[in-house]
Protein backbone atom coordinates (compact mmCIF):
# COMPACT_ATOMS: atom_id res chain seq x y z
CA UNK A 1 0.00 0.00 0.00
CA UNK A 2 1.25 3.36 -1.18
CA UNK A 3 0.48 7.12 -0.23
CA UNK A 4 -0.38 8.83 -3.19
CA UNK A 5 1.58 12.70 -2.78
CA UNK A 6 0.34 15.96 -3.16
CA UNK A 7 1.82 19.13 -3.05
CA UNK A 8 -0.52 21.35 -1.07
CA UNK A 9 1.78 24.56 -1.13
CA UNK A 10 0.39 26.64 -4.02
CA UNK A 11 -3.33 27.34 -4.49
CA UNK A 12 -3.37 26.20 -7.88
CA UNK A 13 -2.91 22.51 -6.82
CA UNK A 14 -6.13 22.67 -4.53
CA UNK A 15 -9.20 21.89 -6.34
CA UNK A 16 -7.17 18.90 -8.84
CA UNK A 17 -6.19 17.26 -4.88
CA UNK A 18 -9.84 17.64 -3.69
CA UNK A 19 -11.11 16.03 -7.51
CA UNK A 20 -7.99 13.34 -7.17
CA UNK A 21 -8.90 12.15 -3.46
CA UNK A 22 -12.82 12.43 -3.91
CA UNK A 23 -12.66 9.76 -6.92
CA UNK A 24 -10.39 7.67 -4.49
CA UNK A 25 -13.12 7.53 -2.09
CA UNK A 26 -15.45 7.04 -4.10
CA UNK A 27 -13.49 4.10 -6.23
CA UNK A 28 -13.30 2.79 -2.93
CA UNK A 29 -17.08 2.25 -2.27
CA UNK A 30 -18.02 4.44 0.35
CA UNK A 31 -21.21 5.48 0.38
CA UNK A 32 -22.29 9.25 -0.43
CA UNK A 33 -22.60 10.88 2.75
CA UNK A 34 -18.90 10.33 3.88
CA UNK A 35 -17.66 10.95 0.57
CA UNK A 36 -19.26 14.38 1.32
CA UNK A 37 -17.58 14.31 4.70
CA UNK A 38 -14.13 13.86 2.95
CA UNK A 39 -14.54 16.91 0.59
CA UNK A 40 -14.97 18.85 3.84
CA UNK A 41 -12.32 17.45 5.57
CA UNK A 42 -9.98 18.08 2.53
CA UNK A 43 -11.20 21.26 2.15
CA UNK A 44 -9.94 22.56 5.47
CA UNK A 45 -7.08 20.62 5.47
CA UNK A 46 -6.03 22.46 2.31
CA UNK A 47 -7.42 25.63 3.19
CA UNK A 48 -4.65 25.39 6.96
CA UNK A 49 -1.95 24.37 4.84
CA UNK A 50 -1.62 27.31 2.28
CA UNK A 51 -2.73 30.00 5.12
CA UNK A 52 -0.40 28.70 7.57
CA UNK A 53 2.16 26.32 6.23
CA UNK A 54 5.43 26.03 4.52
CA UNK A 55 6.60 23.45 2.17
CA UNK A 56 3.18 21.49 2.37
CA UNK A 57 1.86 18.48 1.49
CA UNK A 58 -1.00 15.66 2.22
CA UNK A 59 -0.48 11.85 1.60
CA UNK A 60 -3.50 10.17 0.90
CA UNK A 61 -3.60 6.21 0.75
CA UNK A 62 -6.86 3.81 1.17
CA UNK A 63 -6.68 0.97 3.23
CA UNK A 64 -8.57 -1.99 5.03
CA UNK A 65 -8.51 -3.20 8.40
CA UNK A 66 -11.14 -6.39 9.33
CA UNK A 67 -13.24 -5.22 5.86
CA UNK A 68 -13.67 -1.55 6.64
CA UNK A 69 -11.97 0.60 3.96
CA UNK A 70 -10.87 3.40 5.43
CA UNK A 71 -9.04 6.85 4.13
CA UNK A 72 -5.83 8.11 5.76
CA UNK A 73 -5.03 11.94 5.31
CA UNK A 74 -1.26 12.71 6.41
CA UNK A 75 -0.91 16.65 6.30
CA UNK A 76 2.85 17.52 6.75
CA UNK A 77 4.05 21.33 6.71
CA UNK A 78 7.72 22.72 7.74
CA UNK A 79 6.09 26.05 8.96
CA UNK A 80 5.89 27.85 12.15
CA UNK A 81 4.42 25.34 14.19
CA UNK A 82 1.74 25.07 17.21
CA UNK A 83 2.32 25.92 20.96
CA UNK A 84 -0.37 23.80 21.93
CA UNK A 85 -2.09 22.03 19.10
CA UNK A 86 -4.79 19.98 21.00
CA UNK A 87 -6.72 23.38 22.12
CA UNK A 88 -6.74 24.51 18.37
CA UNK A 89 -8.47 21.63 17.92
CA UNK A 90 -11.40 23.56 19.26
CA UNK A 91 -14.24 24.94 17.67
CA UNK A 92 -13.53 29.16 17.60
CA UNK A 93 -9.94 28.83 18.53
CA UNK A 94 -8.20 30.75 15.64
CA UNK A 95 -4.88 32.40 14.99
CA UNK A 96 -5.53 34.51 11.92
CA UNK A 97 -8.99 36.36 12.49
CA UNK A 98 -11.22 33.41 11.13
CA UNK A 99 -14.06 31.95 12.81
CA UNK A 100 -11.50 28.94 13.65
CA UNK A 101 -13.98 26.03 12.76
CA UNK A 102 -11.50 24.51 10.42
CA UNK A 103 -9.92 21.95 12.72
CA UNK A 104 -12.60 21.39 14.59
CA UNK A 105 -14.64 20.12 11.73
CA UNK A 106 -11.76 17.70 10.44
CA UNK A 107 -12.51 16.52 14.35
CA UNK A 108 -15.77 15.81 14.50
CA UNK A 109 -16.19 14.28 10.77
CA UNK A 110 -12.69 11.86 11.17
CA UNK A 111 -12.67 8.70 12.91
CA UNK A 112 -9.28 9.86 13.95
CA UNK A 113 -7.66 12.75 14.68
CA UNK A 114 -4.39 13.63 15.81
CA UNK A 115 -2.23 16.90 15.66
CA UNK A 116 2.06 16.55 16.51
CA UNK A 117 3.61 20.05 16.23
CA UNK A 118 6.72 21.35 17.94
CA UNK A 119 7.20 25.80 17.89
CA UNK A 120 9.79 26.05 14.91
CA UNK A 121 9.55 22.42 13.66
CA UNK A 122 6.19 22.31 11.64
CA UNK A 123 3.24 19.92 12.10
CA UNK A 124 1.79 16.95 11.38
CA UNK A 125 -1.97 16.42 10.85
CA UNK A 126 -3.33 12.75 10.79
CA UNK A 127 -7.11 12.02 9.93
CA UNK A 128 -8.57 8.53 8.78
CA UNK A 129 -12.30 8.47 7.90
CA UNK A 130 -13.83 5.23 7.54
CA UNK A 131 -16.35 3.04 5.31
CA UNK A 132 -18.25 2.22 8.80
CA UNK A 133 -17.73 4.05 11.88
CA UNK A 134 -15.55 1.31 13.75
CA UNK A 135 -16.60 0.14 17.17
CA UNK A 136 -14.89 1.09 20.00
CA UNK A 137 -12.71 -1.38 21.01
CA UNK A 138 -9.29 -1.42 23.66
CA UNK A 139 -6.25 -0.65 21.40
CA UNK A 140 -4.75 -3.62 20.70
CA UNK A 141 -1.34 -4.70 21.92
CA UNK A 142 0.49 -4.60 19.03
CA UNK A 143 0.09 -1.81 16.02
CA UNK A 144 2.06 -1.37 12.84
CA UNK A 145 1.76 1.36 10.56
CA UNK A 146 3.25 2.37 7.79
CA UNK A 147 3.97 4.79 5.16
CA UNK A 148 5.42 4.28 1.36
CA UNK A 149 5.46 7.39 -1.09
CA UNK A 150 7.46 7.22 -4.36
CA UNK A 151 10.21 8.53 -5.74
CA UNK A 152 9.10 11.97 -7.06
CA UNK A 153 8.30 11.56 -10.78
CA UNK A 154 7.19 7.55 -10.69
CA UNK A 155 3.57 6.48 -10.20
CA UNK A 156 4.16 3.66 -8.15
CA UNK A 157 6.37 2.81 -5.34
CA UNK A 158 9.29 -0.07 -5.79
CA UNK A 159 8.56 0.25 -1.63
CA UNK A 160 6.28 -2.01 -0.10
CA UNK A 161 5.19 -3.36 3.20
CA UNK A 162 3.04 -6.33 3.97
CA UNK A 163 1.53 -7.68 7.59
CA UNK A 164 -0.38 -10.66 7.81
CA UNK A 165 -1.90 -11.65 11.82
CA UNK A 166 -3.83 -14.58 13.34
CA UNK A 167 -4.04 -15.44 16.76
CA UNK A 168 -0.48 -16.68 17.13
CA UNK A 169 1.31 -14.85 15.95
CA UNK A 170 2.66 -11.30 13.73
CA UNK A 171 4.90 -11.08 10.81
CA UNK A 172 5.71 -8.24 9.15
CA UNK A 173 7.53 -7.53 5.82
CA UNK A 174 9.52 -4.30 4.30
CA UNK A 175 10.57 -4.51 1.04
CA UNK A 176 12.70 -2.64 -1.62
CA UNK A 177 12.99 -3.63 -5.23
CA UNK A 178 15.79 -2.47 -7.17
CA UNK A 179 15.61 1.15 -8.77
CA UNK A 180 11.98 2.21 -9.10
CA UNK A 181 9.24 2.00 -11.26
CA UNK A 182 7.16 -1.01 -12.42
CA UNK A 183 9.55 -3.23 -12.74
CA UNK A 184 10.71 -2.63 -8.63
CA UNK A 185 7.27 -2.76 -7.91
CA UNK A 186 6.49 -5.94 -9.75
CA UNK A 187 9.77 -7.61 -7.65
CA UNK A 188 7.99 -6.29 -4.57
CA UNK A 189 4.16 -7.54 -5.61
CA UNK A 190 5.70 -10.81 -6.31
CA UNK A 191 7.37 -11.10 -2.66
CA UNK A 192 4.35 -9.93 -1.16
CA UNK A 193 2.60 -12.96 -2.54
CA UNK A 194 4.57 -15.13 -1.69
CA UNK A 195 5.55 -14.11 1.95
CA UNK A 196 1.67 -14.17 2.55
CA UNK A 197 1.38 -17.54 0.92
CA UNK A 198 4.56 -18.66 3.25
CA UNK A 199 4.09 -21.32 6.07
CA UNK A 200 7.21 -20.57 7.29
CA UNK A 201 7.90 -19.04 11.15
CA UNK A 202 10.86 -18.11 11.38
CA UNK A 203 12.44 -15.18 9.21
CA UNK A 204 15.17 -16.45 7.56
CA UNK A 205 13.06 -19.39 6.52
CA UNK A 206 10.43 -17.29 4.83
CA UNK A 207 13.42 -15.02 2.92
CA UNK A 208 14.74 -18.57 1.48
CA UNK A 209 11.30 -19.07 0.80
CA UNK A 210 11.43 -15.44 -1.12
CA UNK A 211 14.48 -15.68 -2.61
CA UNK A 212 12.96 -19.13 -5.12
CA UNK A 213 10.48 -16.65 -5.76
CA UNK A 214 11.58 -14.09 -6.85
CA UNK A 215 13.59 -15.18 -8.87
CA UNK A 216 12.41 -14.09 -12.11
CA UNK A 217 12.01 -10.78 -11.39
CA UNK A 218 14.76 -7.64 -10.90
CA UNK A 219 15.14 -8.75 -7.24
CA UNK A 220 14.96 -6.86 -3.91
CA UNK A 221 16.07 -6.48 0.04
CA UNK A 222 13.54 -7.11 2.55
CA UNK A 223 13.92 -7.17 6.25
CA UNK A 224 11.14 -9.68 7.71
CA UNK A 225 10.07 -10.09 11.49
CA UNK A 226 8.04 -12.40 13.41
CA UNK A 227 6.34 -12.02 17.05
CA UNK A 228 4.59 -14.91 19.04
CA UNK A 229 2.06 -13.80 20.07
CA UNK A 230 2.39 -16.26 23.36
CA UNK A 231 5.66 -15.88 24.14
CA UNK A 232 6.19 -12.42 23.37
CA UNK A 233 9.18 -13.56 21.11
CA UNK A 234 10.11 -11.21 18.15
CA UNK A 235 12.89 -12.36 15.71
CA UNK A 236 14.14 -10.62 12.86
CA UNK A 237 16.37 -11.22 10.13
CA UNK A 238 16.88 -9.32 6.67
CA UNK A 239 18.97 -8.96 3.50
CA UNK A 240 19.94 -5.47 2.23
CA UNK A 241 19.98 -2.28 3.63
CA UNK A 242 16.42 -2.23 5.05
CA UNK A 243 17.23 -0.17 8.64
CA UNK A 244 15.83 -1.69 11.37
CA UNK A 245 15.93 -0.08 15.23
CA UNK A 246 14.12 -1.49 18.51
CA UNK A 247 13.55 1.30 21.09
CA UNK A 248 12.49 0.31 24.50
CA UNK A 249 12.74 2.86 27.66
CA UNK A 250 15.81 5.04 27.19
CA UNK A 251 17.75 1.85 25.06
CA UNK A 252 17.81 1.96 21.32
CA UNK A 253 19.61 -0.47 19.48
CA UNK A 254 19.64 -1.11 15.64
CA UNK A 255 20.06 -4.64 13.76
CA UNK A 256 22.59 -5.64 11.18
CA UNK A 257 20.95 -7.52 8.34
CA UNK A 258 23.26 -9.55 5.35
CA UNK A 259 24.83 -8.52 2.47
CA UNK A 260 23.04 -9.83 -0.34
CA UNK A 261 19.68 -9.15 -3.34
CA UNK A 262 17.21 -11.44 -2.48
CA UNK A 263 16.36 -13.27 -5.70
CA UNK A 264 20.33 -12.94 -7.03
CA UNK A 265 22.61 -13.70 -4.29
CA UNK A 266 21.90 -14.55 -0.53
CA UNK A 267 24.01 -15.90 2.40
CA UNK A 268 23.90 -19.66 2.55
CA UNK A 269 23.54 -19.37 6.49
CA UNK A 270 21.61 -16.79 7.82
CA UNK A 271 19.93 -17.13 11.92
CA UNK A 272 17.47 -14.62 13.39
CA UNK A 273 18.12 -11.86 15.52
CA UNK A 274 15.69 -12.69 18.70
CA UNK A 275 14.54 -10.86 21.61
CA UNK A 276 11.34 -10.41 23.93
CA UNK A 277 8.91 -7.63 24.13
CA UNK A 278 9.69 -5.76 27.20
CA UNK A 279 7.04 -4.55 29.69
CA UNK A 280 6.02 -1.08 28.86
CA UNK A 281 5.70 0.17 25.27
CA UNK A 282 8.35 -0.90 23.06
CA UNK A 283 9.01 0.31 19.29
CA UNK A 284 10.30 -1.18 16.17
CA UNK A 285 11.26 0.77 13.47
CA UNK A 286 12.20 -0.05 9.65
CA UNK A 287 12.93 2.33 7.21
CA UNK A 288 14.12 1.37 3.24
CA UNK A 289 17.35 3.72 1.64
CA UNK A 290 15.11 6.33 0.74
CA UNK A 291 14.89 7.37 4.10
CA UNK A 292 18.47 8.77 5.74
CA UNK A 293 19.40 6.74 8.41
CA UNK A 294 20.48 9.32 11.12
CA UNK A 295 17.26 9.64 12.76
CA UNK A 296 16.77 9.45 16.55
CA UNK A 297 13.01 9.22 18.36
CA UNK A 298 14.06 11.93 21.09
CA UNK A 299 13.86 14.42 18.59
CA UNK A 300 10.46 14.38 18.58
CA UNK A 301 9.33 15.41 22.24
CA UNK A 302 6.18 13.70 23.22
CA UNK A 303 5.77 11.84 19.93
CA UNK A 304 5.53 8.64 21.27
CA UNK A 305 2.01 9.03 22.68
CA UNK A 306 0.15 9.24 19.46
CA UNK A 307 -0.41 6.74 16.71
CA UNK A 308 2.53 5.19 14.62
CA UNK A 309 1.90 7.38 11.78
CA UNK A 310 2.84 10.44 13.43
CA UNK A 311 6.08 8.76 13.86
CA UNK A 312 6.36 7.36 10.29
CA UNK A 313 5.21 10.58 9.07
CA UNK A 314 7.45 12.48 11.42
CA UNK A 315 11.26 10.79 9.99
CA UNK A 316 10.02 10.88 6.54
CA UNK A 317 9.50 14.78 7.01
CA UNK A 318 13.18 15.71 8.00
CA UNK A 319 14.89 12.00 6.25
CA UNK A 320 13.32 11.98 3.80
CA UNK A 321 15.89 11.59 0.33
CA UNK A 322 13.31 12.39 -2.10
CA UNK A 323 15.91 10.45 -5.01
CA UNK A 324 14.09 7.00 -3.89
CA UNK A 325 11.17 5.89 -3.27
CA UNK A 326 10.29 5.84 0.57
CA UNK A 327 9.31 3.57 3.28
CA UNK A 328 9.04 4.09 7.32
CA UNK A 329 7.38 1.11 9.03
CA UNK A 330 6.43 1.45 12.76
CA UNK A 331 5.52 -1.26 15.24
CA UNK A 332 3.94 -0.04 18.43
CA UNK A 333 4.59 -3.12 21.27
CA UNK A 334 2.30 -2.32 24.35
């Protein structure tokens, strides 16, 4: 699944992203009145970005979860930034004059809603409207989320991400194809088949598994983990220079995957890199080459209580290479 990109910093782009994401929604089959509900919600998200933002743009990308498709807005600016964004998510709370109903409305018509802005830094806007309302329900445990945008120019990502779930157990896949374009997203598509049609647990079984596979097409790098669901057991093992970084407390380490192209050349012996979910939330973060690797969570104050988008959307912001298409995968362990 990949974000489709607009740029939301000149007012000429504004009515072809409104037309572009209302014929998403309504590809997607939801019915009439929250297609309606979207046009609003881009509307004002639009509208905040060219009256207050710099360097803005909104990632759009519909997705499923359990059957309910679902539309996720990521608004990203570098511009002055908000000294406390959860009041201006208030109804008459404005900074410029207006009647400062335009967040507020994106907060009542989303499912979700969330606001991340540091004085200086910029801000982050996340919204996801879906088909059906969805229950309320205790989060879950265990949440991944990701975000894939191309390399500027292509219309389609060589990035990819799969996660597949059942009551015992988690695994998760991030995957880079070589170059970009079609053919990188075809060597993707064709591992993402495959690791979903895997019956293999452990990692490094499953990218053997892969590596048959893909054979026939350009070839890629992946990084693959599993988690028991049981034990609490998370093992990890990759090929290529997929990042991968578990945070948990104040510790942060990252993991060193093999040298190799899956489909063209992989280590005859490869084992697992294994550890156990800690008490207390614990992150895991994987990020392809398009995304520079120097990164660090604390410096994003606070960042670590909202969902995993923020996050994703947060080191894709400032690491972002734009000469690649890009991928930031994160893994929320309660």
């Amino acid at each position: 699944m990949a974000h489709v990109r607009f740029n939301a910093s000149d007012r000429s782009y504004t009515a072809l992203i409104k037309k572009d994401i209302h014929r998403m929604v309504s590809n997607a089959g939801l019915e009439v009145k929250r297609v309606d509900e979207v046009d609003i919600i881009v509307a004002e998200i639009t509208s905040n970005l060219l009256k207050y933002a710099k360097e803005g743009e909104l990632l759009a990308l519909i997705g499923e979860e359990t059957g309910n498709k679902y539309l996720e807005l990521i608004a990203i600016d570098k511009g002055p930034g908000m000294a406390d964004p959860a009041r201006m998510l208030e109804d008459g709370i404005s900074t410029s004059g207006t009647l400062g109903q335009g967040l507020g409305a994106i907060k009542r018509l989303a499912d979700t809603c969330e606001i991340y802005s540091l004085k200086g830094w910029g801000t982050i806007l996340l919204a996801r409207i879906y088909q059906k309302p969805p229950p309320y329900k205790k989060p879950p445990k265990f949440t991944f989320r990701g975000l894939v945008v191309a390399k500027p120019g292509e219309t389609v990502s060589g990035d990819g991400w799969q996660l597949q779930q059942d009551h015992l157990r988690i695994r998760v896949m991030v995957a880079d194809g070589l170059g970009h374009g079609p053919e990188a997203q075809k060597a993707v598509q064709t591992a993402g088949q495959a690791f979903l049609q895997s019956d293999a647990w452990t990692p490094a079984e499953i990218i053997r598994q892969l590596h048959l596979d893909v054979k026939r097409t350009r070839g890629l790098v992946a990084t693959i983990l599993t988690l028991d669901l049981q034990s609490k057991a998370v093992q990890v093992c990759g090929v290529g220079n997929i990042s991968c970084k578990v945070y948990g407390g104040a510790q942060s380490k990252g993991l060193i995957s093999y040298n190799g192209i899956i489909g063209m050349n992989i280590p005859g012996t490869m084992k697992d890199h294994q550890f156990f979910v800690a008490e207390g939330q614990q992150y895991i973060i994987l990020c392809s080459d398009g995304i520079r690797s120097q990164w660090e969570i604390i410096r994003y104050p606070g960042i670590l209580k909202y969902d995993p988008s923020v996050l994703a959307a947060a080191i894709y912001k400032d690491f972002a290479r734009q000469t690649d298409d890009m991928s930031v995968v994160v893994g929320k362990l309660n």
